[in-house]
N, C-alpha and C. Protein backbone atom coordinates (compact mmCIF):
# COMPACT_ATOMS: atom_id res chain seq x y z
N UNK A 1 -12.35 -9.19 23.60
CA UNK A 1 -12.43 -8.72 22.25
C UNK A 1 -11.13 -8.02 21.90
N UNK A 2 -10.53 -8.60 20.85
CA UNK A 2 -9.26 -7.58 19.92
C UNK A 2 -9.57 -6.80 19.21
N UNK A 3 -8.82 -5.76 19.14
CA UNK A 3 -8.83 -4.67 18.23
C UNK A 3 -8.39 -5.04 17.12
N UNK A 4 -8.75 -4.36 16.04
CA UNK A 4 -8.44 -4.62 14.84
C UNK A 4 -6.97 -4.33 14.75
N UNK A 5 -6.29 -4.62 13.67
CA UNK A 5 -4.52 -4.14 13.78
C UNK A 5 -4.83 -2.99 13.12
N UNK A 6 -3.99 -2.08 12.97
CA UNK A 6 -3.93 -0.52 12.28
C UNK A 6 -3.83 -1.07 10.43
N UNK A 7 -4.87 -0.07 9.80
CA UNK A 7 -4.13 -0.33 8.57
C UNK A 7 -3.54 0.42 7.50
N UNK A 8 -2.50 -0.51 6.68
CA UNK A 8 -1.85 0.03 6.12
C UNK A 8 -2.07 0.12 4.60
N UNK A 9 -1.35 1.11 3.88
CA UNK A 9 -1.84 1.89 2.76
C UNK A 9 -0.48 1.58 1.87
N UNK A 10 -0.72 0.74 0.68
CA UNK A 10 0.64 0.34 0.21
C UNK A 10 0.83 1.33 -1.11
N UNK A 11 1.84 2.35 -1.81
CA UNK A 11 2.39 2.83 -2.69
C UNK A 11 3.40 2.00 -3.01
N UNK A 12 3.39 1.38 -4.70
CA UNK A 12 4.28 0.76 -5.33
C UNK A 12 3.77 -0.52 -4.55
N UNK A 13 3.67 -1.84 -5.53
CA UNK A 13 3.45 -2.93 -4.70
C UNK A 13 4.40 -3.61 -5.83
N UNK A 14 5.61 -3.83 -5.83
CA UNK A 14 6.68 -4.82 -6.82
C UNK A 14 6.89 -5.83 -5.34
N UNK A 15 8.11 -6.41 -5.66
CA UNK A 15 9.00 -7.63 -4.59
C UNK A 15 8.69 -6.70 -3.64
N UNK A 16 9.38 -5.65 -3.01
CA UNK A 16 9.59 -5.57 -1.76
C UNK A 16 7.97 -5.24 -0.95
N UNK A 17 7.61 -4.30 -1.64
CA UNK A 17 5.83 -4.18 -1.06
C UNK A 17 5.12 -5.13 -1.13
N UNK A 18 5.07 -5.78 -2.12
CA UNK A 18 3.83 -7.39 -1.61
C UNK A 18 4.69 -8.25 -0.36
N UNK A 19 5.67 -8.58 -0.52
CA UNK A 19 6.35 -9.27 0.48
C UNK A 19 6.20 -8.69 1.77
N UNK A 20 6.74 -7.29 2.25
CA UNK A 20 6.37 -6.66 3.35
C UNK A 20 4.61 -6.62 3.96
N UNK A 21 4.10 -6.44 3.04
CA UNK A 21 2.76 -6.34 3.57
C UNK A 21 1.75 -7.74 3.42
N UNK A 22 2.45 -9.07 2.61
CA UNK A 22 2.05 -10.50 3.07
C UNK A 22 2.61 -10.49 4.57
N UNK A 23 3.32 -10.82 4.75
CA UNK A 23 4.33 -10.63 5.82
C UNK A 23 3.61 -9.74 7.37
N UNK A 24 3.20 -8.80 7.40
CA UNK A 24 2.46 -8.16 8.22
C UNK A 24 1.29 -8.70 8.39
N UNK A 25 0.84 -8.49 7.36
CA UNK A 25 -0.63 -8.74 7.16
C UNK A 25 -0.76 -10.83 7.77
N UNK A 26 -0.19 -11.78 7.27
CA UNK A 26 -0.44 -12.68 7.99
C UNK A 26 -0.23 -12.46 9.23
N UNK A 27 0.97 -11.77 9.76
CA UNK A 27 1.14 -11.81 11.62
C UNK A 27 0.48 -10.70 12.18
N UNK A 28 -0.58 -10.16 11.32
CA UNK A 28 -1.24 -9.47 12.15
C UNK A 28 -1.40 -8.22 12.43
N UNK A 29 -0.42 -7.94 12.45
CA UNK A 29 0.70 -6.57 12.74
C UNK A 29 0.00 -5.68 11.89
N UNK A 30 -0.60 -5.73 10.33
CA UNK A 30 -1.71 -4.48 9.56
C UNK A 30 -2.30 -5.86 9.28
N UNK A 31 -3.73 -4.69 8.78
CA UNK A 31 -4.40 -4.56 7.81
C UNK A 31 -4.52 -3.68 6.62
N UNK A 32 -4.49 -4.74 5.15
CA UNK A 32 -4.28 -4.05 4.15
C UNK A 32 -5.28 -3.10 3.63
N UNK A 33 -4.74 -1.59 3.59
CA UNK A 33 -6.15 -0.89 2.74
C UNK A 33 -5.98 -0.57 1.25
N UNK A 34 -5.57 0.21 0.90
CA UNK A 34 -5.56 0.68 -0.49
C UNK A 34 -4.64 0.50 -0.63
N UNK A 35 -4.14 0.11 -2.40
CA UNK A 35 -2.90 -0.03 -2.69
C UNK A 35 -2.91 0.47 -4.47
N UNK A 36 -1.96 1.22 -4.21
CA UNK A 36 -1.96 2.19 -5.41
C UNK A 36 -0.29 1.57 -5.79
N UNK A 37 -0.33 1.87 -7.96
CA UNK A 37 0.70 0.94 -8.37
C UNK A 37 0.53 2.00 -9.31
N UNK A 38 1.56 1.78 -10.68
CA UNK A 38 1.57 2.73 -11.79
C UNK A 38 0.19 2.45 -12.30
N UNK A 39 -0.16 1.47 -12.80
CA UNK A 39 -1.37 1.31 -13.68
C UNK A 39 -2.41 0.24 -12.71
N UNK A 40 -4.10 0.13 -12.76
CA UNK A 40 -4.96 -0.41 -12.27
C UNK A 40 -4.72 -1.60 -12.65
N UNK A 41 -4.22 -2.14 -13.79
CA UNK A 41 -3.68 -3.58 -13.63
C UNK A 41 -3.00 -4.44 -13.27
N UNK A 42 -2.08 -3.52 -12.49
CA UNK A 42 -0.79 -3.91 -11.79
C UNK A 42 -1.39 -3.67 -9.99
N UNK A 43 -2.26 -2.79 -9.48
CA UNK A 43 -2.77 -2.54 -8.57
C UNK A 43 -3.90 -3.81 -8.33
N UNK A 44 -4.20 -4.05 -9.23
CA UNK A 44 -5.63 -5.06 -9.29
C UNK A 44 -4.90 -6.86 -8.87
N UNK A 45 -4.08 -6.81 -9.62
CA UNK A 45 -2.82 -8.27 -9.58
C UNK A 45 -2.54 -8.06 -8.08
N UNK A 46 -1.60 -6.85 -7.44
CA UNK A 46 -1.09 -6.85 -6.20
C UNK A 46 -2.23 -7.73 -4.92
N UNK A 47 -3.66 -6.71 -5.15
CA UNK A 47 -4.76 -7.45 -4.41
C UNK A 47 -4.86 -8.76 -4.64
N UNK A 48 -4.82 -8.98 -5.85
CA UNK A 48 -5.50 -10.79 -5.98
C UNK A 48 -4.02 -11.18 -5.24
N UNK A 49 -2.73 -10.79 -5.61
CA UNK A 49 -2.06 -11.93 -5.40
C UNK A 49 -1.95 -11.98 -3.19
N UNK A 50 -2.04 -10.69 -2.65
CA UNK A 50 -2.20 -10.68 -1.50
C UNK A 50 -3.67 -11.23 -0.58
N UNK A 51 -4.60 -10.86 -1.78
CA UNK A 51 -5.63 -11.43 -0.96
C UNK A 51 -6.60 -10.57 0.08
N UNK A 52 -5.86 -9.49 -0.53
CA UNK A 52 -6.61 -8.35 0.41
C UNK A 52 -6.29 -7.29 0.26
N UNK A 53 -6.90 -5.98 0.63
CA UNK A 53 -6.84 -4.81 -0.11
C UNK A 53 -7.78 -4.22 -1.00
N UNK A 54 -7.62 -3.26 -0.98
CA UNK A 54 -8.38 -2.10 -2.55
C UNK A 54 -7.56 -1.98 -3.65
N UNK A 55 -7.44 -2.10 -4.75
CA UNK A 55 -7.28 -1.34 -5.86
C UNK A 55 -7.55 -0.01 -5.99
N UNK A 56 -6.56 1.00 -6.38
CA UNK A 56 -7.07 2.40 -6.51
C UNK A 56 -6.15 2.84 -7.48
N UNK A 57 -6.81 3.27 -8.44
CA UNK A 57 -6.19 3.98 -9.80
C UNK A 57 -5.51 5.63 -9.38
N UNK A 58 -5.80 6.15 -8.52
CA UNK A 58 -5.55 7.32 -8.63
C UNK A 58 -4.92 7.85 -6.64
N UNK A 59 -3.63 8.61 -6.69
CA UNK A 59 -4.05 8.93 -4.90
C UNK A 59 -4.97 9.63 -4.27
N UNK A 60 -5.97 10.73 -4.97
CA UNK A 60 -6.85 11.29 -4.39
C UNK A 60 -7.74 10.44 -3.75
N UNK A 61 -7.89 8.28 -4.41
CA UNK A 61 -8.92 7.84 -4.09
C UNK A 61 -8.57 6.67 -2.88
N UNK A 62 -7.42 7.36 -2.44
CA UNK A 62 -6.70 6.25 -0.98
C UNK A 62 -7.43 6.61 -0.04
N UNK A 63 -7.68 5.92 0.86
CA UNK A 63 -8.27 6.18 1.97
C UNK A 63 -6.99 6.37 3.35
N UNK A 64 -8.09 7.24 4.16
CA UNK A 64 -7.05 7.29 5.54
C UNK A 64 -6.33 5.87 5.66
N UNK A 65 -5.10 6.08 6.34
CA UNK A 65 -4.52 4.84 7.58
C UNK A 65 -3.88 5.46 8.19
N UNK A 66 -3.19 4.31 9.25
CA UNK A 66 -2.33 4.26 10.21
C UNK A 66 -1.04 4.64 9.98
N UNK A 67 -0.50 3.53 8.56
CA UNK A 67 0.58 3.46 8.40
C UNK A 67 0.30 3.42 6.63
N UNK A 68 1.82 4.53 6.13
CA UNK A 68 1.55 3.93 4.59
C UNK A 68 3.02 3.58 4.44
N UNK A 69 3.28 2.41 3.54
CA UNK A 69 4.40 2.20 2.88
C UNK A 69 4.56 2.48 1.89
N UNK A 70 5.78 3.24 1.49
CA UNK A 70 6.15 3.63 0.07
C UNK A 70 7.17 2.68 -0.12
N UNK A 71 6.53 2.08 -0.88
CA UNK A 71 7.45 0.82 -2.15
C UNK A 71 7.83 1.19 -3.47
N UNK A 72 8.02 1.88 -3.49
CA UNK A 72 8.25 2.52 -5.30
C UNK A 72 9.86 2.04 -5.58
N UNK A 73 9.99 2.14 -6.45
CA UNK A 73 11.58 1.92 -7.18
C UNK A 73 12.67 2.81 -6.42
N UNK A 74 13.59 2.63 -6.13
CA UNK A 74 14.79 3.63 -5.33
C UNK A 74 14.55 4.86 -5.90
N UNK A 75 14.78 4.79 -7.53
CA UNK A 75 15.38 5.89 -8.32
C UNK A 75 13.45 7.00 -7.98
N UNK A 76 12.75 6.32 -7.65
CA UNK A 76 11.20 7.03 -7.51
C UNK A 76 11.03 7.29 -6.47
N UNK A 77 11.65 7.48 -5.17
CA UNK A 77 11.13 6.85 -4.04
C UNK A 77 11.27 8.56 -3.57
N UNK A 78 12.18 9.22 -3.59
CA UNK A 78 12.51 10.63 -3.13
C UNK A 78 10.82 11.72 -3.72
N UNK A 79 10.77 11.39 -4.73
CA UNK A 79 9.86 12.48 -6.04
C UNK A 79 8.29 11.64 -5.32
N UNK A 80 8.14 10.70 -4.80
CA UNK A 80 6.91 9.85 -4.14
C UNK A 80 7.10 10.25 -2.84
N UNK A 81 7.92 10.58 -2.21
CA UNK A 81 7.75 10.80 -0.71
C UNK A 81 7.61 12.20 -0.64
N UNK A 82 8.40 13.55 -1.66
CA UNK A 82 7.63 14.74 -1.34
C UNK A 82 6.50 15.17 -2.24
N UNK A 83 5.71 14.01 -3.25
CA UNK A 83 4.31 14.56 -3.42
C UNK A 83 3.46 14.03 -2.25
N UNK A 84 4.06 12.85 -1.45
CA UNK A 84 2.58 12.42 -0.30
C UNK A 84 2.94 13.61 0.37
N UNK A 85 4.15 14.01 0.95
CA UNK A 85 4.46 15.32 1.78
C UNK A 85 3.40 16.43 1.50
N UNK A 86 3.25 16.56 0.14
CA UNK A 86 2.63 18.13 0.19
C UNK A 86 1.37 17.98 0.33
N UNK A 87 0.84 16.46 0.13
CA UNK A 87 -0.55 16.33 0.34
C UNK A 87 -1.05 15.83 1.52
N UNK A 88 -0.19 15.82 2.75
CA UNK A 88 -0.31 16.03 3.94
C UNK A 88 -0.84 17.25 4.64
């Protein structure tokens, strides 16, 4: 019996986050959990177009993981990495 792969928690899902986490997610390497985007319609698209995952409108409603990727825009990516910080 295999273990499940660890999973991962995607912030920002544009080019580089859907690609990274198709990419994993077929070889195995995660499983996709929640994936949070600016708006639930853009979060809702990321799932359909990956095929897997949660939709979540808000970060209070992410669930634990293993691993999270922050995919956000460059110019966003600093101001997104110390609000997950403080909510660590």
């Amino acid at each position: 019996m295999t273990a499940s792969p660890p999973t991962l928690n995607l912030v920002g899902a544009g080019r580089v986050g859907r690609t990274l986490a198709a990419l994993w997610q077929a070889a195995g390497v995660f499983r996709l959990g929640d994936v949070l985007t600016r708006s639930p319609d853009s979060a809702q698209a990321a799932v359909a177009a990956l095929g897997a995952g949660r939709p979540v409108s808000e970060p209070a409603a992410m669930r634990p993981a293993e691993v999270w990727l922050l995919a956000t825009p460059d110019g966003a990516l600093a101001d997104t990495a110390h609000a997950w910080a403080r909510r660590a």
